[in-house]
Protein backbone atom coordinates (compact mmCIF):
# COMPACT_ATOMS: atom_id res chain seq x y z
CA UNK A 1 74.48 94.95 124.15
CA UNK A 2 76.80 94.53 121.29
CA UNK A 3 78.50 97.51 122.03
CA UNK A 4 82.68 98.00 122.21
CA UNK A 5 85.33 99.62 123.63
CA UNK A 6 86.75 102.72 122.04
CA UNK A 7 89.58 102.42 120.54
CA UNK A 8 91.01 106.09 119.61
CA UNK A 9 93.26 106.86 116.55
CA UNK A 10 95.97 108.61 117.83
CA UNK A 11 96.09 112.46 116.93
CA UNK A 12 98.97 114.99 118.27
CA UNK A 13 100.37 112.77 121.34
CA UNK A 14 96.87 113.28 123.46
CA UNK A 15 96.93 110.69 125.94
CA UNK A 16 94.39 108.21 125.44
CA UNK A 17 92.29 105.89 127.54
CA UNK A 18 89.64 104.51 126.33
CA UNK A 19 86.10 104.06 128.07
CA UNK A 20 83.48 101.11 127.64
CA UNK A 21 80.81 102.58 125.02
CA UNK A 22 76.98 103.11 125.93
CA UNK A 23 74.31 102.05 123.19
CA UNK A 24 72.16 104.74 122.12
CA UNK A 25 69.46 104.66 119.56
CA UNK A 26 70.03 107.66 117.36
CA UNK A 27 72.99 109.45 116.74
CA UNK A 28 71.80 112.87 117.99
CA UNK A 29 71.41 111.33 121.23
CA UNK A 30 74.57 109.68 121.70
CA UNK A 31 75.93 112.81 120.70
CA UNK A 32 74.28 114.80 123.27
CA UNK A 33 75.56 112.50 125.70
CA UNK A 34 78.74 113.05 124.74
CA UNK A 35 78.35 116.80 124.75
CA UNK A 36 76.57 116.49 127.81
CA UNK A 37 79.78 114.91 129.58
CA UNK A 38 82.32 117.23 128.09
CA UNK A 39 79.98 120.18 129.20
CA UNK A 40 78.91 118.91 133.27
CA UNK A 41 81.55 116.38 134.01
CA UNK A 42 84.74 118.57 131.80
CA UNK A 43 85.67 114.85 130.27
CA UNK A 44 86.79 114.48 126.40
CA UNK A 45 85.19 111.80 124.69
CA UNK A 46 88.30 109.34 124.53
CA UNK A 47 87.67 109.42 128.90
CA UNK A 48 90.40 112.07 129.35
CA UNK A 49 89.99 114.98 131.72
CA UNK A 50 89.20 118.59 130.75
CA UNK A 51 89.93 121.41 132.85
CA UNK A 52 88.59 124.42 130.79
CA UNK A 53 88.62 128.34 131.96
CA UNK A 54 85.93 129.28 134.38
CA UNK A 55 84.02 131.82 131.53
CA UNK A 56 82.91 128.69 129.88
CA UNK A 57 83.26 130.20 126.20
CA UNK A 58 85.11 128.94 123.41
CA UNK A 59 83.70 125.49 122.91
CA UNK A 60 81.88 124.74 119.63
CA UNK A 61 80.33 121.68 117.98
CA UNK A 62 78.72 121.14 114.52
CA UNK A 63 76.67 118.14 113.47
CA UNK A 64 77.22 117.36 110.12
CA UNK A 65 77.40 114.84 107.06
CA UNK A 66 81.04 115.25 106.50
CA UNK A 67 81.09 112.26 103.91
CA UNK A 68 78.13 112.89 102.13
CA UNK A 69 76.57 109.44 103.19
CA UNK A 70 73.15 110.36 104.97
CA UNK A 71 74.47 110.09 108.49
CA UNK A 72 75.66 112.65 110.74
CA UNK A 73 79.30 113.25 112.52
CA UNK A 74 80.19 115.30 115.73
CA UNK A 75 82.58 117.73 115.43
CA UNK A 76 83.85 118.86 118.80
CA UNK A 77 86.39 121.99 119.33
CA UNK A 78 87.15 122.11 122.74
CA UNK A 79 89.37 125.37 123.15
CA UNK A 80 88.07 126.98 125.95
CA UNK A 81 91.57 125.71 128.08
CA UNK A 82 94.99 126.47 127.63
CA UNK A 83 97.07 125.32 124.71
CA UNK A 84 98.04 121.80 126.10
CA UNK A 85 94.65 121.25 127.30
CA UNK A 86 92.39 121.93 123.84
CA UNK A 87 91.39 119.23 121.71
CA UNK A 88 89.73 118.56 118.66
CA UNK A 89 87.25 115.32 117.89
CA UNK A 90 85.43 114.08 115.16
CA UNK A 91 82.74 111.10 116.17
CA UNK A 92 80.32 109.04 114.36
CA UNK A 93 77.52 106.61 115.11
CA UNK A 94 77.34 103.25 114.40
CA UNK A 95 73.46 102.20 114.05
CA UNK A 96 73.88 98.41 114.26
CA UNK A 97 75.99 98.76 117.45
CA UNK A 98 74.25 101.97 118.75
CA UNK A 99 78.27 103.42 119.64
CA UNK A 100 79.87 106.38 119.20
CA UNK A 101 83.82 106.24 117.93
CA UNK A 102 86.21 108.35 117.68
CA UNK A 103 87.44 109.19 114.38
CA UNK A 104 89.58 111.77 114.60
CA UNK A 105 91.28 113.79 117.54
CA UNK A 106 93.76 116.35 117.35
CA UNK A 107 94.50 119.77 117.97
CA UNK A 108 91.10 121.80 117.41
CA UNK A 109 91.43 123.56 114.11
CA UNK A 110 90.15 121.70 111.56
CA UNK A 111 89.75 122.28 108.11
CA UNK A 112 87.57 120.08 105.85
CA UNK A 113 87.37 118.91 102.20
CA UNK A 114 84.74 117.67 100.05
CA UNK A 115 87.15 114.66 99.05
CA UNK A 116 87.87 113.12 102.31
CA UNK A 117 90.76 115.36 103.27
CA UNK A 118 91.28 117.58 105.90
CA UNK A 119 93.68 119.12 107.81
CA UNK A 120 94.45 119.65 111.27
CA UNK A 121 96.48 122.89 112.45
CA UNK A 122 99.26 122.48 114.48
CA UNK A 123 99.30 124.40 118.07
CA UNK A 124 102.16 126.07 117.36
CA UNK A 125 104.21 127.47 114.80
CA UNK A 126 107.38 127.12 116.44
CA UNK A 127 110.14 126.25 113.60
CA UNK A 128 110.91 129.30 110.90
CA UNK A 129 107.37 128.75 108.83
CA UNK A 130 106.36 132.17 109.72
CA UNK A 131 103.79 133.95 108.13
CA UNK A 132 104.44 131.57 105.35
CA UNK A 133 102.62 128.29 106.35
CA UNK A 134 101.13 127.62 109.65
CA UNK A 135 102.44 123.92 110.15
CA UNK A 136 99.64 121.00 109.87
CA UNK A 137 98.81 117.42 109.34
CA UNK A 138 97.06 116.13 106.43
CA UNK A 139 94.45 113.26 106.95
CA UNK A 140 92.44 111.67 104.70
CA UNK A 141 89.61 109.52 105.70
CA UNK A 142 89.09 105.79 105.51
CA UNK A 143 85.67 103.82 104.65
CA UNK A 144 87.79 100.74 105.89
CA UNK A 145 88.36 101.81 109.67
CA UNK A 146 85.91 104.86 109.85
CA UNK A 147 88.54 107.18 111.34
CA UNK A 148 90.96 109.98 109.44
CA UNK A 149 94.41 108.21 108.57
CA UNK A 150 97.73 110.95 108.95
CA UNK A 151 98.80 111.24 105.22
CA UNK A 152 101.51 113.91 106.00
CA UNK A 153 102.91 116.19 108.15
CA UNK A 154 103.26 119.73 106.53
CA UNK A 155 106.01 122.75 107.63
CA UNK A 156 107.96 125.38 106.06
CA UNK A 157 111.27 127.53 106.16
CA UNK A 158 111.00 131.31 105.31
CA UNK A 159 114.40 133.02 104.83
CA UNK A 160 113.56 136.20 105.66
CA UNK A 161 113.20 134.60 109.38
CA UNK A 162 117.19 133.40 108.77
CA UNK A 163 118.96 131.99 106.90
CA UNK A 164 120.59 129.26 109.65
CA UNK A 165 118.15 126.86 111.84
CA UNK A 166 120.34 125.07 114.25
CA UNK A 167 123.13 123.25 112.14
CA UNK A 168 121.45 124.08 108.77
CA UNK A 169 121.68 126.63 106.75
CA UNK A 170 118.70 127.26 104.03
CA UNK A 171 119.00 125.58 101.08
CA UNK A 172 118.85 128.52 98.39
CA UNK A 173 119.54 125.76 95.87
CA UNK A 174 116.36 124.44 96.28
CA UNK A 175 114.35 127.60 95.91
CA UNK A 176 113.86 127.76 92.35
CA UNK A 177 111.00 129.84 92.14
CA UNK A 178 112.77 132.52 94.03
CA UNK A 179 109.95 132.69 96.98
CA UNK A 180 112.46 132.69 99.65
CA UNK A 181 110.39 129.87 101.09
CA UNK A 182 110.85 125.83 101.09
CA UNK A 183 108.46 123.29 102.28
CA UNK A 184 108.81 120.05 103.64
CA UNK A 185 106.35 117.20 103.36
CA UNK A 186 106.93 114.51 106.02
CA UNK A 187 105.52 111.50 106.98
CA UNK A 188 103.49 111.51 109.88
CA UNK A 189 104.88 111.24 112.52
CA UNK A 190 108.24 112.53 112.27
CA UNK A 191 109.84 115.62 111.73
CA UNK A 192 112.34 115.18 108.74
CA UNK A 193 114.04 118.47 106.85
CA UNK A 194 116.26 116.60 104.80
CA UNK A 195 114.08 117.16 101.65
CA UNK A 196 112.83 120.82 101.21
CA UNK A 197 110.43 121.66 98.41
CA UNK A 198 110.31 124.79 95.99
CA UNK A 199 107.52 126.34 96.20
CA UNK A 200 105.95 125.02 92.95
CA UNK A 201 106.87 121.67 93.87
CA UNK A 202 104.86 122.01 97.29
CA UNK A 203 101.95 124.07 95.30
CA UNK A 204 101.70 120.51 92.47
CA UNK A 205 101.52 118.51 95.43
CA UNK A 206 98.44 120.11 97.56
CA UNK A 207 96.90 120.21 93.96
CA UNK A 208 96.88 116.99 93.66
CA UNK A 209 95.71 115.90 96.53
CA UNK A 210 92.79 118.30 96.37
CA UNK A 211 92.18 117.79 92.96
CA UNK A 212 89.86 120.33 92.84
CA UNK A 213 87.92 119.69 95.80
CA UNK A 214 85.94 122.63 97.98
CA UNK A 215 86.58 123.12 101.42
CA UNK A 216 83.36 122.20 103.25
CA UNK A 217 81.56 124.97 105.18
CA UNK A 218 80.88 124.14 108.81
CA UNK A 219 78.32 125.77 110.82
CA UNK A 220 79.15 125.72 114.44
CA UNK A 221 77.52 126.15 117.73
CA UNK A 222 78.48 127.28 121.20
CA UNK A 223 78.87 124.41 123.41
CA UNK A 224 76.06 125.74 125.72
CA UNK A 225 72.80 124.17 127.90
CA UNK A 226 70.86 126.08 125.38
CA UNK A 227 72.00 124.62 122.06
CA UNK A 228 72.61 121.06 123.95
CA UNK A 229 68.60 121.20 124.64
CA UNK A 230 67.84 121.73 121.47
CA UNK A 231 69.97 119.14 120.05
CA UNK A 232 68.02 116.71 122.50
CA UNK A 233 64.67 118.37 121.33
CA UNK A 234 66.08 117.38 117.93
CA UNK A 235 67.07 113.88 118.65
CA UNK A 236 64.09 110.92 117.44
């Protein structure tokens, strides 16, 4: 059939295991199907189990050209579970091998940008960010592999939360601009605060990475039979 196995990127430590792929002949109806098993048989796309609350709200998808190349992308936010349990996809289609892949799964909050970026919320803000920053990893997305590469992995330390987090002590030093906050720009990954940021430091580096890009405006649905038999209605 000339279809492959799915081979996942690796998001926020979701457990993967991939599934042999099914050819379709259109994207919209591959992505039904996918829909269509998330929604009846409660299974992510990467072959993972879902186990979502019984009012069956919550879930949204959006079909979309997030690159700007003619061809649409599933994006899937499945949140209608507890914390652990959510998860966030992006898919395409592959027309020569009539696949679906996975380019993108991590917690569902996604922001998108007109550039290739986006970022991806983190569940929690557990460290001393506060109303500062919510935490977040930056991906940008690659023509090579088709799938969102981690760029960096984004936190912060307000003082007015403290001014000691376990055997450090905030680096005032650091804080030139006199924001009480400090940033820290990690690699993916890994969760280094040996290099803070003042808070122009951290604002230079978004802007350069956005460069003046515009956040892309998605238009959701409910994950519901309805919207599912319209997509189908939709597909050629």
């Amino acid at each position: 059939s000339g279809c492959s196995i799915r081979q996942p990127q690796p998001g926020s430590g979701i457990a993967w295991n991939p599934v042999a792929e099914t050819c379709y002949d259109s994207a919209r109806t591959a992505y039904a199907a996918v829909l269509n098993t998330l929604l009846y048989e409660r299974v992510f796309p990467d072959g993972t189990p879902y186990d979502p609350f019984a009012d069956g709200t919550g879930d949204l998808f959006a079909l979309v050209d997030i690159h700007g190349d003619g061809t649409e992308e599933l994006i899937l936010l499945a949140a209608n579970s507890y914390t652990a349990g959510q998860a966030g996809y992006v898919l395409s289609w592959d027309e020569n091998t009539g696949a679906t892949q996975i380019a993108l799964c991590d917690y569902p909050s996604f922001t998108f940008y007109d550039n290739g970026y986006m970022q991806a919320w983190a569940s929690h803000n557990q460290g001393m960010a506060g109303d500062a920053l919510w935490p977040y990893t930056l991906y940008r997305y690659s023509k090579e592999t088709g799938t969102y590469q981690p760029v960096k992995r984004v936190d912060a330390w307000d003082s007015t939360l403290g001014d000691r987090y376990y055997d450090m002590f905030f680096p005032t030093h650091v804080d030139r601009s006199g924001t009480g906050v400090v940033y820290y720009v990690m690699e993916p990954g890994s969760y280094d605060l040996s290099a803070p940021m003042d808070a122009a430091d951290y604002n230079a580096w978004q802007s350069a990475w956005l460069d003046g890009a515009e956040e892309l405006e998605i238009l959701y649905q409910d994950l519901t039979a309805e919207n599912m038999a319209k997509l189908r209605e939709a597909s050629p």
